[in-house]
Protein backbone atom coordinates (compact mmCIF):
# COMPACT_ATOMS: atom_id res chain seq x y z
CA UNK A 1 77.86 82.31 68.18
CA UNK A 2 79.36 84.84 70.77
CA UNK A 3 77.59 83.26 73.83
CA UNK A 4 78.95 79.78 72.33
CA UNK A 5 82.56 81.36 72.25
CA UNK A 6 82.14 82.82 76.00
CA UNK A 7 81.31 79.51 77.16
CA UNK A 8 84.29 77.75 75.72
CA UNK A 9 86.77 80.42 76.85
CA UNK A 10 85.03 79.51 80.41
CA UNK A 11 85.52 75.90 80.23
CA UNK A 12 89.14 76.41 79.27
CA UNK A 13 89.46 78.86 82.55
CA UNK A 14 87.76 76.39 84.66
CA UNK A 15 89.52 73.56 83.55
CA UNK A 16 92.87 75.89 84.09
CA UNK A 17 91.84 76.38 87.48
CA UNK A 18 91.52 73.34 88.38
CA UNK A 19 94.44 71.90 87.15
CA UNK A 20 96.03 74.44 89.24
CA UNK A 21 94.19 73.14 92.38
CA UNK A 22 95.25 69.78 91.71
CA UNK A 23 99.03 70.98 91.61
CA UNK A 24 101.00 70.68 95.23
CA UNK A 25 101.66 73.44 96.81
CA UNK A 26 105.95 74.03 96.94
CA UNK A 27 107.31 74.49 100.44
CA UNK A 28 108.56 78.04 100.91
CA UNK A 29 112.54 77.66 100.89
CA UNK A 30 114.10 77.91 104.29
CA UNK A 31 118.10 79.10 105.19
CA UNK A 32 120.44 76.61 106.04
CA UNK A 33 120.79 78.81 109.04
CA UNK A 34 119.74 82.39 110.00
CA UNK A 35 121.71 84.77 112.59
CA UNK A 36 120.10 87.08 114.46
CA UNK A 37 120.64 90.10 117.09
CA UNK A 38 120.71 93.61 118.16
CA UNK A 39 123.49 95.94 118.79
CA UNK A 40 123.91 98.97 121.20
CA UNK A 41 126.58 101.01 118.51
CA UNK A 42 125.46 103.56 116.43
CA UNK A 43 125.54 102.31 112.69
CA UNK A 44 126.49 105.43 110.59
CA UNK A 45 125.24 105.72 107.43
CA UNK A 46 123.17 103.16 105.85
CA UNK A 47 123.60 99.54 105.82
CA UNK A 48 121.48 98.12 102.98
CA UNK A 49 120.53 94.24 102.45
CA UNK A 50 122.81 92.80 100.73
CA UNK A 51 124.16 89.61 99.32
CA UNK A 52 127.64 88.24 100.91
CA UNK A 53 129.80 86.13 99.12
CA UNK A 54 133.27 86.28 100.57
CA UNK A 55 135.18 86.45 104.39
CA UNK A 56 136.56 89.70 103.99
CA UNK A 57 132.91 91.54 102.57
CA UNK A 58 131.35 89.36 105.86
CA UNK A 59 133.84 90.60 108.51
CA UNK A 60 133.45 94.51 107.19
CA UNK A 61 129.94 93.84 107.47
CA UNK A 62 129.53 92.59 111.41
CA UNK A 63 132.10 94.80 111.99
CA UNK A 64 130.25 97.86 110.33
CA UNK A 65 126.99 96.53 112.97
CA UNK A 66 129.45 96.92 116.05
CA UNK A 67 130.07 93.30 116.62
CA UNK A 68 133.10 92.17 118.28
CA UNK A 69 133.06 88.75 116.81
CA UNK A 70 131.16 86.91 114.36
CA UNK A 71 128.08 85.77 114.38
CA UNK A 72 128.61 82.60 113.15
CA UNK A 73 130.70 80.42 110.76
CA UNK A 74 130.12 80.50 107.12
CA UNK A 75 131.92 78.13 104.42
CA UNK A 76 131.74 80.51 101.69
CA UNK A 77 133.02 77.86 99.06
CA UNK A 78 129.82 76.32 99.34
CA UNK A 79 127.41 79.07 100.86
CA UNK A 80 126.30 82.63 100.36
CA UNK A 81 125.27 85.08 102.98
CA UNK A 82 122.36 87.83 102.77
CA UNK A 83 122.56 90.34 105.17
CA UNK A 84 118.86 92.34 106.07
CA UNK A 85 118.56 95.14 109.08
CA UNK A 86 116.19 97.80 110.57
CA UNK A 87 115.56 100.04 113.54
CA UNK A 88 112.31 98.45 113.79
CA UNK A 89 111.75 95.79 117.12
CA UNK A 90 111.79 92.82 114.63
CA UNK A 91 113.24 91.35 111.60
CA UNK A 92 113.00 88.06 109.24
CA UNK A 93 113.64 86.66 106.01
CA UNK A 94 110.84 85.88 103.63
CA UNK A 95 111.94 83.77 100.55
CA UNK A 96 110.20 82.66 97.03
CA UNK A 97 111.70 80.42 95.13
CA UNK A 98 111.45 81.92 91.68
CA UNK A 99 112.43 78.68 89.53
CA UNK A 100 115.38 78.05 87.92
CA UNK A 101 117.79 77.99 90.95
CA UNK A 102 116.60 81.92 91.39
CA UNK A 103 115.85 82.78 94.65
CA UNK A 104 114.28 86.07 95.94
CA UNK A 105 114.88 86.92 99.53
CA UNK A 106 112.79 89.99 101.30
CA UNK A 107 113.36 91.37 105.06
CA UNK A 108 110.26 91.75 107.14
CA UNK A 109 110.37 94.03 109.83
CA UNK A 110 108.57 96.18 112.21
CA UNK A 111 107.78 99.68 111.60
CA UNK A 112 108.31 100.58 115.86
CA UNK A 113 111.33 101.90 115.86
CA UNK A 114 112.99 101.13 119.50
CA UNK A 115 116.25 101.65 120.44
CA UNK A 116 119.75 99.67 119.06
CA UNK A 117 119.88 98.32 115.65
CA UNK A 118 118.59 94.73 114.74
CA UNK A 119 119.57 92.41 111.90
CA UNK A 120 119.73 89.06 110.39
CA UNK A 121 122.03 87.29 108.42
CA UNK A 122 120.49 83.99 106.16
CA UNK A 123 122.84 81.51 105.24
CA UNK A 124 122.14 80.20 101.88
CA UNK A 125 123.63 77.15 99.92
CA UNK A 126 125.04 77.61 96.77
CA UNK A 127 124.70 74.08 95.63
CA UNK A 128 120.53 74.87 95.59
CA UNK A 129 120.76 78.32 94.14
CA UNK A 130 122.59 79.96 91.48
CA UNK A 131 121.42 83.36 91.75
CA UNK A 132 120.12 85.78 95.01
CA UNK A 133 118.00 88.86 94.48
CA UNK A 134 119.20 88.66 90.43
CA UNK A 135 122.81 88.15 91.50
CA UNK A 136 124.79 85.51 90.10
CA UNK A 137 126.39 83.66 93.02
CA UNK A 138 129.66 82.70 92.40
């Protein structure tokens, strides 16, 4: 009776697997646009990701990088801005859509630590996503 049970609970793995083999496989989720760059300045103190959602928390934030200007435009009634940096030589935005208009956004970076300060900026719509990193966007 056991060995009958064991292969029953197989068949139902098996056919689980491949069910999930027959499934598409989702396109990772991409920014509407991404800004990238190094600065010379001297950030003091630490500058953690983060997840933009206004003009005036974007402005303190290139300006806290050293940047004279922005980096680029961003309609903030209709997009949201995560902000990711390092030391490292490199840095990039990895994304997983988590269902339910959740996205989760990671930085990738380099562990070579040259000098200047690199970072990236992902433009995000808000029409496509209703929350960043667990934050409601507005």
């Amino acid at each position: 009776m056991a060995s009958f049970l064991k292969v029953l609970l197989g068949i139902g793995i098996l056919n689980t697997a491949m069910s999930w083999a027959d499934e598409p496989a989702k396109a990772d989720p991409q920014p509407l646009r991404e800004f990238h760059g190094t600065t010379t300045e001297e950030v003091t103190g630490p500058i953690p990701e983060e997840l933009i959602k206004d003009q005036e928390a974007y402005q303190v934030a290139w300006e806290k990088l050293g940047l004279k200007e922005s980096p680029g435009e961003v309609n903030f009634a209709h997009e949201a801005l995560f902000l990711a940096t390092t030391r490292g030589s490199r840095i990039s935005l990895r994304l997983r859509d988590e269902g339910e208009g959740k996205l989760r956004v990671l930085a990738m970076a380099t562990r070579d630590i040259r000098p200047g300060f690199r970072y990236v900026f992902g433009v995000f719509s808000k029409k496509d996503w209703q929350q960043i990193n667990e934050t409601p966007l507005p």
